[in-house]
N, C-alpha and C. Protein backbone atom coordinates (compact mmCIF):
# COMPACT_ATOMS: atom_id res chain seq x y z
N UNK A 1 0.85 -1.18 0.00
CA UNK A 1 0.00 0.00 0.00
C UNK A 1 0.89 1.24 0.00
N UNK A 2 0.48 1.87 -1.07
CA UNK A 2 1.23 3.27 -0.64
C UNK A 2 0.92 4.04 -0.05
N UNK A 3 1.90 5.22 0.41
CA UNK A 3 1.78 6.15 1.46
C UNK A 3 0.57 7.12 1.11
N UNK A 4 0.33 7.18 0.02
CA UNK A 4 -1.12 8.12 -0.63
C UNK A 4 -2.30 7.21 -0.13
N UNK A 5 -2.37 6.10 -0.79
CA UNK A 5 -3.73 5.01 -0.47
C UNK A 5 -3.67 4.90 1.05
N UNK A 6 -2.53 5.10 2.25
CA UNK A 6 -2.48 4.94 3.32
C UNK A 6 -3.55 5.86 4.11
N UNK A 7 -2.67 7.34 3.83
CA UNK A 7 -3.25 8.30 4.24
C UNK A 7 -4.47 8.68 3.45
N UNK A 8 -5.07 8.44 2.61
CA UNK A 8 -6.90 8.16 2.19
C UNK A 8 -7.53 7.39 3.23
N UNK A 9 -7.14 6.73 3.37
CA UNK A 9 -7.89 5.62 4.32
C UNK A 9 -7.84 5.68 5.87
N UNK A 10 -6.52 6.29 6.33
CA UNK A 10 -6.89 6.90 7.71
C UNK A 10 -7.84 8.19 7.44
N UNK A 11 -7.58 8.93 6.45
CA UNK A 11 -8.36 9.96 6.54
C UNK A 11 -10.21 9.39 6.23
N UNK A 12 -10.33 8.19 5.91
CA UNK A 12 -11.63 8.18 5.63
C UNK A 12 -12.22 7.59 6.74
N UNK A 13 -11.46 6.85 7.73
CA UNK A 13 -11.55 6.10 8.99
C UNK A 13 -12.25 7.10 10.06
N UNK A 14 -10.84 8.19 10.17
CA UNK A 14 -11.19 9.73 11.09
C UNK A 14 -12.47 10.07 10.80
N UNK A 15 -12.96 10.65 9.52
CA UNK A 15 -14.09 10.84 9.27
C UNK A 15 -15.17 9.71 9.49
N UNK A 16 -14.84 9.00 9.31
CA UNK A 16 -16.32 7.79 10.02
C UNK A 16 -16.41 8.14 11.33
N UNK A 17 -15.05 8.19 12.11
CA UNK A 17 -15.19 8.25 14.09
C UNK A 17 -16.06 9.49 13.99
N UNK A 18 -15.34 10.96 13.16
CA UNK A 18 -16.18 11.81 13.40
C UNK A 18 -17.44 11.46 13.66
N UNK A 19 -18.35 11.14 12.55
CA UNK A 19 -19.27 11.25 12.01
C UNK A 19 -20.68 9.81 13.48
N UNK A 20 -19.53 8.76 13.55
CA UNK A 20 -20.25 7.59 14.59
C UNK A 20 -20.16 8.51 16.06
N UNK A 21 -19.35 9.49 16.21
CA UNK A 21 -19.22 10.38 17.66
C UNK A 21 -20.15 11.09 17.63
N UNK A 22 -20.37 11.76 16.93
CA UNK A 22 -21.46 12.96 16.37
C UNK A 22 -22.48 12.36 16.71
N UNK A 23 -23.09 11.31 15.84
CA UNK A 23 -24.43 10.46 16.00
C UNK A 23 -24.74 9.89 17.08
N UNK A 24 -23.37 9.72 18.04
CA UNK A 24 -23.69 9.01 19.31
C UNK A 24 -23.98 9.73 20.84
N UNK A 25 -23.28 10.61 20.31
CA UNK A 25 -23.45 12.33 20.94
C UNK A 25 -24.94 12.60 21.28
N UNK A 26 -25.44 12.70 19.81
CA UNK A 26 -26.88 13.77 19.51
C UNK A 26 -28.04 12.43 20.08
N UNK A 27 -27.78 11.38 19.85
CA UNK A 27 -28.53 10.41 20.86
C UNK A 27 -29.15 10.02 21.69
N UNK A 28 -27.35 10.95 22.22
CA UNK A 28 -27.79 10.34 23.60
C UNK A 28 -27.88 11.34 24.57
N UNK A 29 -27.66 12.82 23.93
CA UNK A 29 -27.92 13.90 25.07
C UNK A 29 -28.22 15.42 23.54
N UNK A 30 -28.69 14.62 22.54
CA UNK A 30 -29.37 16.01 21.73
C UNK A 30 -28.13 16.54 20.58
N UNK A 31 -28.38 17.32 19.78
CA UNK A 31 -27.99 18.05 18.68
C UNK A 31 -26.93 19.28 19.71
N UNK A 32 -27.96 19.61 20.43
CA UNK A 32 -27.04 21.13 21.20
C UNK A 32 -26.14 20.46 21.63
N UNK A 33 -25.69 18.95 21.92
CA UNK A 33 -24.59 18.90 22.48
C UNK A 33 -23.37 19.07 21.41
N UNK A 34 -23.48 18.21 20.39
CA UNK A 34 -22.81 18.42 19.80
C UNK A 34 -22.03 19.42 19.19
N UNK A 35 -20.37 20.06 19.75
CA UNK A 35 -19.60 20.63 19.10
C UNK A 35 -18.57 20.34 18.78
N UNK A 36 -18.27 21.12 17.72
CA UNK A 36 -16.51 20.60 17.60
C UNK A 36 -15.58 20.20 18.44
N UNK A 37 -15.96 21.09 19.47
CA UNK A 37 -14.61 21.14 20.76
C UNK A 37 -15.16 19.67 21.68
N UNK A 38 -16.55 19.57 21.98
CA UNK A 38 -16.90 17.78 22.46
C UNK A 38 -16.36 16.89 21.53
N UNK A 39 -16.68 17.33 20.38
CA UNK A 39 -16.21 15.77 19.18
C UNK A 39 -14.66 15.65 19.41
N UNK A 40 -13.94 16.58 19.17
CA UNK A 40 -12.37 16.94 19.56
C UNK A 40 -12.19 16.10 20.80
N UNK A 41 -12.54 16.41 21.58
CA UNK A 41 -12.00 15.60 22.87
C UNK A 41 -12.51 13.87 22.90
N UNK A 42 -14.14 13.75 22.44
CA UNK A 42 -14.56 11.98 22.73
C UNK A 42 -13.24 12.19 21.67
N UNK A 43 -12.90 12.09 20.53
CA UNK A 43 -11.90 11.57 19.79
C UNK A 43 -10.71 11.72 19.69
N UNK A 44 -10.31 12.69 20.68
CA UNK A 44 -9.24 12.77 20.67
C UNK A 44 -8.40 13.27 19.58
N UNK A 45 -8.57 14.16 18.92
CA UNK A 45 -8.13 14.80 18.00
C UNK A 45 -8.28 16.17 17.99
N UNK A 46 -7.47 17.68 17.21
CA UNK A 46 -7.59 18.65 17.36
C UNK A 46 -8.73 19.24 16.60
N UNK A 47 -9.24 20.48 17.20
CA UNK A 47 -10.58 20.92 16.58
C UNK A 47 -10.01 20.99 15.04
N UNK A 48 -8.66 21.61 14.93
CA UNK A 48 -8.35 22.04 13.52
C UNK A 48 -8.31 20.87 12.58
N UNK A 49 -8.44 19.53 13.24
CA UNK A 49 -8.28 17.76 12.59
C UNK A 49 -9.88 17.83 11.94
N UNK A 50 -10.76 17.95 13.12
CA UNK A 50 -12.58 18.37 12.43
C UNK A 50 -12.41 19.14 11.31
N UNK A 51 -11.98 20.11 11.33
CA UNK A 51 -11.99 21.27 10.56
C UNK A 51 -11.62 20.65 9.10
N UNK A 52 -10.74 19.89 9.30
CA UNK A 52 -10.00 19.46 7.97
C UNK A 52 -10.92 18.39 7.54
N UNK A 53 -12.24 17.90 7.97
CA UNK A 53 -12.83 17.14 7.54
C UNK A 53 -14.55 17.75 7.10
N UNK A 54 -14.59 18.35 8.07
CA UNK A 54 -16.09 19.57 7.85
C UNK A 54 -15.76 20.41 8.22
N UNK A 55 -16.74 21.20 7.76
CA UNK A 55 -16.26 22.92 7.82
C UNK A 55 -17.04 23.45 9.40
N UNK A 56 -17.98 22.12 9.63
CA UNK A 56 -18.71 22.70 10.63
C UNK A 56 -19.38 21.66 10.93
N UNK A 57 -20.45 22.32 12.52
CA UNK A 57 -21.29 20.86 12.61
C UNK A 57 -22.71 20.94 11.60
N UNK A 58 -22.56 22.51 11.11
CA UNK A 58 -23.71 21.99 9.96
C UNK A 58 -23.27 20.90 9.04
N UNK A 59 -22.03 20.38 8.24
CA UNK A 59 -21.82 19.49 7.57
C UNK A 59 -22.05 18.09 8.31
N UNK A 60 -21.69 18.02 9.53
CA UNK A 60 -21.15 17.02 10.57
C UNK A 60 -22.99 16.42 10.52
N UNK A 61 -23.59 16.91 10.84
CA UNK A 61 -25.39 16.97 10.41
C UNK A 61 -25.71 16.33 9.19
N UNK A 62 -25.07 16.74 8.04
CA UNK A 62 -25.35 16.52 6.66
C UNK A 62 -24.89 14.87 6.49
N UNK A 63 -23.68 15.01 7.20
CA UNK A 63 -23.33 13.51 7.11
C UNK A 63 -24.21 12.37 7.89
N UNK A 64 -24.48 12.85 8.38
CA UNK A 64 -25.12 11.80 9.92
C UNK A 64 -26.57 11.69 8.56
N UNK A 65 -27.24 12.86 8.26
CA UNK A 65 -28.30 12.69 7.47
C UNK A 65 -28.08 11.22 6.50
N UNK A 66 -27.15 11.77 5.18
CA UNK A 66 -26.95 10.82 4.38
C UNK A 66 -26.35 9.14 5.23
N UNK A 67 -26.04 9.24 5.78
CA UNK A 67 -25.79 7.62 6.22
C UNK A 67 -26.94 7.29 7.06
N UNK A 68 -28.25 8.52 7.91
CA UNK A 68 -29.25 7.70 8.06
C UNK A 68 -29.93 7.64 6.80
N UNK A 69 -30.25 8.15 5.83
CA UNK A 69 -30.74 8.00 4.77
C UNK A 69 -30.87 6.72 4.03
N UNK A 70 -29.45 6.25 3.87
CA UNK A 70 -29.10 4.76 3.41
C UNK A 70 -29.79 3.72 4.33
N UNK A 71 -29.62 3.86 5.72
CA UNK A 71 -30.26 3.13 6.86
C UNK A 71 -31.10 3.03 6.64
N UNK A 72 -32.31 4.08 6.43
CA UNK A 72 -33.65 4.02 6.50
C UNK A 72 -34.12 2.96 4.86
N UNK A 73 -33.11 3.54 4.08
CA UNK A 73 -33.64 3.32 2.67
C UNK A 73 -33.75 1.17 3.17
N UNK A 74 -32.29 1.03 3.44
CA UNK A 74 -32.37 -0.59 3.61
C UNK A 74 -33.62 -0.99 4.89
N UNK A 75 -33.97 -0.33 5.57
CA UNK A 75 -34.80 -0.87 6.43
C UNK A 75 -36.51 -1.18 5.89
N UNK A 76 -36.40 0.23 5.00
CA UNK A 76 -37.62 -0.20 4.19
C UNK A 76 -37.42 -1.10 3.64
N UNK A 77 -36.61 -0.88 2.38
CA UNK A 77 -36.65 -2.25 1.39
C UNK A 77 -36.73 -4.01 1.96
N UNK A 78 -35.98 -3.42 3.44
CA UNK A 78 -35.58 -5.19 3.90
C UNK A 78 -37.54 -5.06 4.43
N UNK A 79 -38.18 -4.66 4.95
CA UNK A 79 -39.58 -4.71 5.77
C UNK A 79 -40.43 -5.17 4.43
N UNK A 80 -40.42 -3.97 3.51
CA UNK A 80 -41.26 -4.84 2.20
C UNK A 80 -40.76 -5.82 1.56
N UNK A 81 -39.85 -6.16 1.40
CA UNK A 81 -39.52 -7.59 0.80
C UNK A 81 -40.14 -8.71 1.19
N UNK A 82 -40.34 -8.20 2.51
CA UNK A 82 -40.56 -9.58 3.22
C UNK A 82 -42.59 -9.97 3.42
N UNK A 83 -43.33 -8.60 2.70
CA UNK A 83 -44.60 -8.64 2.61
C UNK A 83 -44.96 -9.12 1.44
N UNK A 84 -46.31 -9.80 1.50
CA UNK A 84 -46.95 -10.23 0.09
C UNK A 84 -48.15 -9.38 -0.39
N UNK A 85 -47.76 -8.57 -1.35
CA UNK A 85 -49.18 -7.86 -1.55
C UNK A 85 -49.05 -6.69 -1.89
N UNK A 86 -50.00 -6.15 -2.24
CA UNK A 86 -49.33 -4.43 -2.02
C UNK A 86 -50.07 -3.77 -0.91
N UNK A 87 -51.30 -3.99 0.08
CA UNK A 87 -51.57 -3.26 1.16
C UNK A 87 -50.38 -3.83 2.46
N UNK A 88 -50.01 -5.52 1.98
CA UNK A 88 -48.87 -5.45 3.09
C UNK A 88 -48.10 -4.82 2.82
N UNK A 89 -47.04 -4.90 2.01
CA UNK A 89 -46.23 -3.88 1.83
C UNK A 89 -46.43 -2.76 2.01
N UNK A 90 -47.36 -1.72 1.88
CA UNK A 90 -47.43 -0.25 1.93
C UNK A 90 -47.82 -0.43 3.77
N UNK A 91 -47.99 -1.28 4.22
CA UNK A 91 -48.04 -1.39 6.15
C UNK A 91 -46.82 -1.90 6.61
N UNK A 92 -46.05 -2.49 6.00
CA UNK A 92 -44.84 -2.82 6.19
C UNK A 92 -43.64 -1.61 6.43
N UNK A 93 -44.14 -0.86 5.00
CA UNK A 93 -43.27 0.26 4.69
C UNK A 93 -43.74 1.39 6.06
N UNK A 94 -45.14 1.61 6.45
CA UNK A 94 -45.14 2.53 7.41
C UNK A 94 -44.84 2.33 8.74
N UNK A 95 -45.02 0.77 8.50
CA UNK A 95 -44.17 0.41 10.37
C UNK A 95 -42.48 0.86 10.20
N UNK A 96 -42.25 0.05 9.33
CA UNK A 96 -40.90 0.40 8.83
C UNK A 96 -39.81 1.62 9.33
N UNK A 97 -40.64 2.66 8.46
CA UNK A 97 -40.65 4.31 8.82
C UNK A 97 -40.34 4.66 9.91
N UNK A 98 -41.78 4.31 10.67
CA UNK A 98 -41.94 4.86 12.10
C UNK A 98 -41.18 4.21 12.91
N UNK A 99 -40.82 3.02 12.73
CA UNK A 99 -39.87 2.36 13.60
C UNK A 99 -38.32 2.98 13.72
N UNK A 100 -37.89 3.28 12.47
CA UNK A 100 -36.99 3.84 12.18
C UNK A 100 -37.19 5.56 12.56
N UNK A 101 -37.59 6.04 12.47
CA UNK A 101 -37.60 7.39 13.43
C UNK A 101 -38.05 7.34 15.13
N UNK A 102 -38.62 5.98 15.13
CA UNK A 102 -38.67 6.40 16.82
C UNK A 102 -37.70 5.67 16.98
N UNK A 103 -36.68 4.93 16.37
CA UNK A 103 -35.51 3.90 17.36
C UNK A 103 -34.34 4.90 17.41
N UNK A 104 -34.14 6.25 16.33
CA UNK A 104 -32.88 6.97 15.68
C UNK A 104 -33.38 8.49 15.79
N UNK A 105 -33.78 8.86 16.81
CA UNK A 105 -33.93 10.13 17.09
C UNK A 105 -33.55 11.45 16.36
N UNK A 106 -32.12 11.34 16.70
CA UNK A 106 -31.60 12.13 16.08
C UNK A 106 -30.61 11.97 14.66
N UNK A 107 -30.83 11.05 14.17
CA UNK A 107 -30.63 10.75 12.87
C UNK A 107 -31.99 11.23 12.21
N UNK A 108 -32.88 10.83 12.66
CA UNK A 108 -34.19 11.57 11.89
C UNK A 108 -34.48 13.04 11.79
N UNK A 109 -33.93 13.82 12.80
CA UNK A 109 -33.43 14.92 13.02
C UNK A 109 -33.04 15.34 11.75
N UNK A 110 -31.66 14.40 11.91
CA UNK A 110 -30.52 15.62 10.44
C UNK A 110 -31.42 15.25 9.80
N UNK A 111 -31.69 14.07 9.07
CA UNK A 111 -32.64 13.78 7.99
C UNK A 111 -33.47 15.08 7.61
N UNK A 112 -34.57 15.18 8.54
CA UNK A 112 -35.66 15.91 8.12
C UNK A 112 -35.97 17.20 9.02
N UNK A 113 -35.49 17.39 10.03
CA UNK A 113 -35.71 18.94 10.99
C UNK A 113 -34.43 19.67 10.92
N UNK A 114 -33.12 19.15 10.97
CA UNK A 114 -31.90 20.43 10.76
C UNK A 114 -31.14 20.53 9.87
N UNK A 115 -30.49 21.98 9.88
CA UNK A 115 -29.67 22.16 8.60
C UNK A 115 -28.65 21.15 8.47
N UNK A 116 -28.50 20.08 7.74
CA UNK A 116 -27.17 19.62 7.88
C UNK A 116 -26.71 20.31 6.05
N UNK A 117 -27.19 21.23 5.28
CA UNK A 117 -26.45 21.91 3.93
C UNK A 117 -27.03 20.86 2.79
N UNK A 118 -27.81 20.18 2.93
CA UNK A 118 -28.40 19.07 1.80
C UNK A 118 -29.78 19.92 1.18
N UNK A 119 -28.93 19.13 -0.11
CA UNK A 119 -30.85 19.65 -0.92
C UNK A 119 -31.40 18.49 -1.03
N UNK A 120 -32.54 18.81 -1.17
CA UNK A 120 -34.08 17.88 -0.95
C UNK A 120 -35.06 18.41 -2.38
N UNK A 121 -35.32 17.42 -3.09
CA UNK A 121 -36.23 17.15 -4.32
C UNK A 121 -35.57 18.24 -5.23
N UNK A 122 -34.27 18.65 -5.57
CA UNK A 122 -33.37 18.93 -6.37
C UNK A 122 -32.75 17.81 -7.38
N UNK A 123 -32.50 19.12 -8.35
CA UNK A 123 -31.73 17.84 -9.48
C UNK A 123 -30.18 17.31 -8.58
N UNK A 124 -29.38 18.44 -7.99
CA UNK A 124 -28.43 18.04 -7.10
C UNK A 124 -28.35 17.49 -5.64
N UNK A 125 -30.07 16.29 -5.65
CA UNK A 125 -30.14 16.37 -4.25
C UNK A 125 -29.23 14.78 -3.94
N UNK A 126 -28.59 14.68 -2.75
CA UNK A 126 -27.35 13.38 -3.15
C UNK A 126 -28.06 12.18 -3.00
N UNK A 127 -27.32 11.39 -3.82
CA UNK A 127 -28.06 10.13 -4.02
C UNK A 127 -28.79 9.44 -2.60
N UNK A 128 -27.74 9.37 -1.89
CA UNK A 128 -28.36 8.61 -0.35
C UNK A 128 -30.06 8.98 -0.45
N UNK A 129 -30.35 10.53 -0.53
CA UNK A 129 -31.35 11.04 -0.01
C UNK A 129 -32.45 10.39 -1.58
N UNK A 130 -32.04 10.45 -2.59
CA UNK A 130 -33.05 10.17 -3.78
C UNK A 130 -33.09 8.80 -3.71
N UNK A 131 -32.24 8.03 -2.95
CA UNK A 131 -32.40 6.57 -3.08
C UNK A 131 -33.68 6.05 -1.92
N UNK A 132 -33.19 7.01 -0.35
CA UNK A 132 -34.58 6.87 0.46
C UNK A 132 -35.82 7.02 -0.39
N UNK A 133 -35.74 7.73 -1.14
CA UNK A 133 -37.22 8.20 -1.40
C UNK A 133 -37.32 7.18 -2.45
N UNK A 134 -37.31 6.69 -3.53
CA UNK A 134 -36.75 5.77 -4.02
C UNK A 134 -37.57 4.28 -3.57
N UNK A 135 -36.80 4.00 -2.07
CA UNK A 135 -37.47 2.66 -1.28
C UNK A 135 -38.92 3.08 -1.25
N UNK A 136 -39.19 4.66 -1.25
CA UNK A 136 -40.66 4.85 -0.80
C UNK A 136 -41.61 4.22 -1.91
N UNK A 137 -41.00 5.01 -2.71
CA UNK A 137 -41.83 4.75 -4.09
C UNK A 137 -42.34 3.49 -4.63
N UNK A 138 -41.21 2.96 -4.75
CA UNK A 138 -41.04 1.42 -5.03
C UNK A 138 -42.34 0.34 -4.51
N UNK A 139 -42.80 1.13 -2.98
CA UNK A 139 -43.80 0.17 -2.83
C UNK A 139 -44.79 0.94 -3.16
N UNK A 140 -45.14 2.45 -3.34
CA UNK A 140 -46.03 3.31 -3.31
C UNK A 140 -46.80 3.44 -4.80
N UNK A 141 -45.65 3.26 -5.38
CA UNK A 141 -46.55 3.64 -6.79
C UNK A 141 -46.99 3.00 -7.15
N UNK A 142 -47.58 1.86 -6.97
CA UNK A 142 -48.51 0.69 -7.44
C UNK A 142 -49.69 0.85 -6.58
N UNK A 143 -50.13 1.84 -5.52
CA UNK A 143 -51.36 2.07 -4.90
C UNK A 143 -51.83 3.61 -5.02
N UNK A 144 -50.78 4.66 -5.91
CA UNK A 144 -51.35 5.88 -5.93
C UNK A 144 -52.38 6.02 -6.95
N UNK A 145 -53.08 4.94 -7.16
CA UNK A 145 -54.56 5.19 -7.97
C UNK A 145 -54.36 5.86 -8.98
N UNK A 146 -55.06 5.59 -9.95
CA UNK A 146 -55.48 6.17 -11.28
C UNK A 146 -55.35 7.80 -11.55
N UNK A 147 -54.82 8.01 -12.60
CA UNK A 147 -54.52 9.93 -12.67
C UNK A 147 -53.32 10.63 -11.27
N UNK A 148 -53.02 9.77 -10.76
CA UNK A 148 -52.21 10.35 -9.40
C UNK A 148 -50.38 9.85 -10.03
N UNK A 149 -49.84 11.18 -9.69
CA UNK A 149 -48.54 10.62 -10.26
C UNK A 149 -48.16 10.10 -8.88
N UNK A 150 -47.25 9.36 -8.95
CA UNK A 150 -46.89 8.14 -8.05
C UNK A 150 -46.04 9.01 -7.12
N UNK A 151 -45.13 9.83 -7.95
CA UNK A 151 -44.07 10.74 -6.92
C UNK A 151 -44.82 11.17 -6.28
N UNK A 152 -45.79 12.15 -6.61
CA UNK A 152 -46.66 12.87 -6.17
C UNK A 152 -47.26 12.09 -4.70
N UNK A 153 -47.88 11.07 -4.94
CA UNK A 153 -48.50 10.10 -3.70
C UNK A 153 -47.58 9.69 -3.23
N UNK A 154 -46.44 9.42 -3.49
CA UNK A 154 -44.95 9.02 -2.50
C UNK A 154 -44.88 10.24 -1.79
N UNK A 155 -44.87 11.97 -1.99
CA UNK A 155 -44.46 12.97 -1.02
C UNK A 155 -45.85 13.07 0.16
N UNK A 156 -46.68 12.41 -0.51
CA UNK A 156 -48.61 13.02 0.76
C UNK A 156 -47.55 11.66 1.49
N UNK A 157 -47.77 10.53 1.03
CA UNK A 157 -47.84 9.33 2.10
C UNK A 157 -46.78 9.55 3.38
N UNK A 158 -45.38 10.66 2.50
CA UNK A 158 -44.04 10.29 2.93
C UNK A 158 -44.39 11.71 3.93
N UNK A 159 -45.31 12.32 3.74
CA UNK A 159 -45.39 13.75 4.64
C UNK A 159 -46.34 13.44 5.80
N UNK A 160 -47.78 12.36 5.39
CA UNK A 160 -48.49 11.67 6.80
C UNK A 160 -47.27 10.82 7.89
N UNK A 161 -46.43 10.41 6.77
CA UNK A 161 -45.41 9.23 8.18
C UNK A 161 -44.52 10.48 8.39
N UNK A 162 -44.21 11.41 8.46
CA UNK A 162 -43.45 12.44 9.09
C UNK A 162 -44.39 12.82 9.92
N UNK A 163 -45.52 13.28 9.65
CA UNK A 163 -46.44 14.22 10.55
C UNK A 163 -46.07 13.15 11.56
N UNK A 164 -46.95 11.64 11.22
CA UNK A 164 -47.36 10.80 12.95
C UNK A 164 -46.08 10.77 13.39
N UNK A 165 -44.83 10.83 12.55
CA UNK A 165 -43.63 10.27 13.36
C UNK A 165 -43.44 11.41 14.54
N UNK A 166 -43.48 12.76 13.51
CA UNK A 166 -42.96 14.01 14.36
C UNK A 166 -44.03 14.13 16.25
N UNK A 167 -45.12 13.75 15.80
CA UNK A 167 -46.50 14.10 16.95
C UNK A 167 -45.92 13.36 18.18
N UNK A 168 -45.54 11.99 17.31
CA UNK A 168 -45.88 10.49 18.36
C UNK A 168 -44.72 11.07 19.22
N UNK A 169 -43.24 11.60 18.64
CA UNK A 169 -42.07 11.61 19.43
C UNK A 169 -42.67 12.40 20.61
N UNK A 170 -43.50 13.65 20.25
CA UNK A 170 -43.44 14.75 20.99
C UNK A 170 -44.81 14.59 21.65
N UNK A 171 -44.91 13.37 21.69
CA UNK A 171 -46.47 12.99 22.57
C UNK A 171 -47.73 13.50 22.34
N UNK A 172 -47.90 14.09 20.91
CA UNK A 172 -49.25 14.81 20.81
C UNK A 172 -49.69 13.55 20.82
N UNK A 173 -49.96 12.64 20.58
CA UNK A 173 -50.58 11.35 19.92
C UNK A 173 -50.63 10.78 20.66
N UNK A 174 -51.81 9.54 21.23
CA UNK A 174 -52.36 8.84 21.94
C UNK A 174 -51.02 7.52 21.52
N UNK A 175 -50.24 6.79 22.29
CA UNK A 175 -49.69 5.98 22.10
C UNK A 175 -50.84 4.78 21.62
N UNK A 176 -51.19 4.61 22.39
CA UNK A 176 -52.09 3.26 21.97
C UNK A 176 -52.95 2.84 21.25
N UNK A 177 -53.15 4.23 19.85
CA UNK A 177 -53.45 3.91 18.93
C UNK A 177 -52.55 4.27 17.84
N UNK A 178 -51.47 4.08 18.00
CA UNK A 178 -49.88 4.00 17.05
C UNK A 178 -50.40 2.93 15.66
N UNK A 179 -50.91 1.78 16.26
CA UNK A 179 -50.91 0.57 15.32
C UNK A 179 -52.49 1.33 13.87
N UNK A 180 -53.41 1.59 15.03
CA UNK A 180 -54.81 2.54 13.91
C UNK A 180 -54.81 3.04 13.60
N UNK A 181 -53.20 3.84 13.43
CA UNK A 181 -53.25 5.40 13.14
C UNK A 181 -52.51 4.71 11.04
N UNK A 182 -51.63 3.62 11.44
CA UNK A 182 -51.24 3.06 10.67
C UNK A 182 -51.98 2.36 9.69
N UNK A 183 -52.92 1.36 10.25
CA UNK A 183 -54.06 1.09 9.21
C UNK A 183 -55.19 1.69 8.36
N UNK A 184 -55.45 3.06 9.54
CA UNK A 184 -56.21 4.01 8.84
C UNK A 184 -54.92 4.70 7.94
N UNK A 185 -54.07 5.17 7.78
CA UNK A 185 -53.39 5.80 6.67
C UNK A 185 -53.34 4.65 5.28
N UNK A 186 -53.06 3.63 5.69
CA UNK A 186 -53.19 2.59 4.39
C UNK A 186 -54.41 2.23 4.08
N UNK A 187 -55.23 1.87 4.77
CA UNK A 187 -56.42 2.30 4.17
C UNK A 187 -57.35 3.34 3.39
N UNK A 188 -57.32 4.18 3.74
CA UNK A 188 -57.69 5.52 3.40
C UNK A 188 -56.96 6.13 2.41
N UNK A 189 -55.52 6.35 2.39
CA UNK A 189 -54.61 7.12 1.07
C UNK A 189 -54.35 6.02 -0.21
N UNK A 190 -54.01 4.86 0.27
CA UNK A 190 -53.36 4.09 -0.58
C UNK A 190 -54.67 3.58 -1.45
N UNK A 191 -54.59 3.46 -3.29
CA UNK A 191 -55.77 2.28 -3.39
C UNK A 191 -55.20 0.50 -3.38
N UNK A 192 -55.68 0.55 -2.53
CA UNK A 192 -55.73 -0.95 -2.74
C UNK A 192 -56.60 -1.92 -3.62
């Protein structure tokens, strides 16, 4: 290995610790915790070492986004694979979801409530993020009914599992009807 391919690869290593510190950080005590000068110390490295990898913790955000992005994308795909049908699948896909934003707090966060510097439904929006949406579709557009463009019914469906996700975290929502809140959305939006 050469000394170039060496130093790529510690440098891509550093940036993963960054990025697994960051996420483990905002977890487990919030977004405000996270700064350079905390990440610097769990890792043991100089703020100016961060620096050389993001410009900031708005990027440090952006990253955590795109690698939950990929997460979420495989969690869907692995949940519908495993349904027969298309109303299972489109209940699969919303347990899926919600499971995945209430287990990853603050990965759902960068995702969808803070700046982490990402565009969203852009021609330059990065793949991670067009591939989530992507898993959505995949099961969605075979129930957005007649005259309905499919993207179109992928952003209502993909904006109801944000609403319940966002409520349920913040307790507007009756826990114990989590599971009806789910069957009535597939019932009701999707045609089956």
């Amino acid at each position: 290995m050469s000394v170039q391919e060496r130093k790529q690869r510690e440098r891509a290593e550093r940036e993963r610790l960054i990025v697994a510190t960051a996420r483990e950080l905002a977890e487990q005590q919030g977004w405000d915790a996270v700064t350079t000068r905390r990440l610097a110390e769990r890792i043991e490295y100089s703020q100016p070492v961060l620096y050389s990898h993001f410009r900031g913790k708005r990027e440090i955000i952006g990253a955590v986004a795109l690698q939950g992005a990929a997460e979420m994308a495989a969690a869907v795909r692995a949940a519908t694979s495993a349904a027969s049908g298309p109303r299972e699948r489109v209940a699969a896909l919303a347990r899926a979801y919600l499971d995945f934003a209430a287990r990853n707090p603050a990965v759902y966060d960068a995702l969808f409530q803070l700046d982490g510097g990402l565009a969203y439904a852009r021609e330059d929006t990065p793949e991670p993020l067009k591939d989530a949406f992507a898993a959505l579709l995949e099961s969605l557009e075979e129930v957005a009914g007649d005259g309905v463009p499919p993207g179109l019914f992928t952003e209502v469906f993909w904006a109801s599992l944000h609403g319940l996700a966002t409520l349920s975290r913040a307790e507007r929502l009756l826990p114990e009807d989590a599971a009806r809140r789910v069957e009535l959305l597939v019932d009701r939006l999707a045609v089956l």
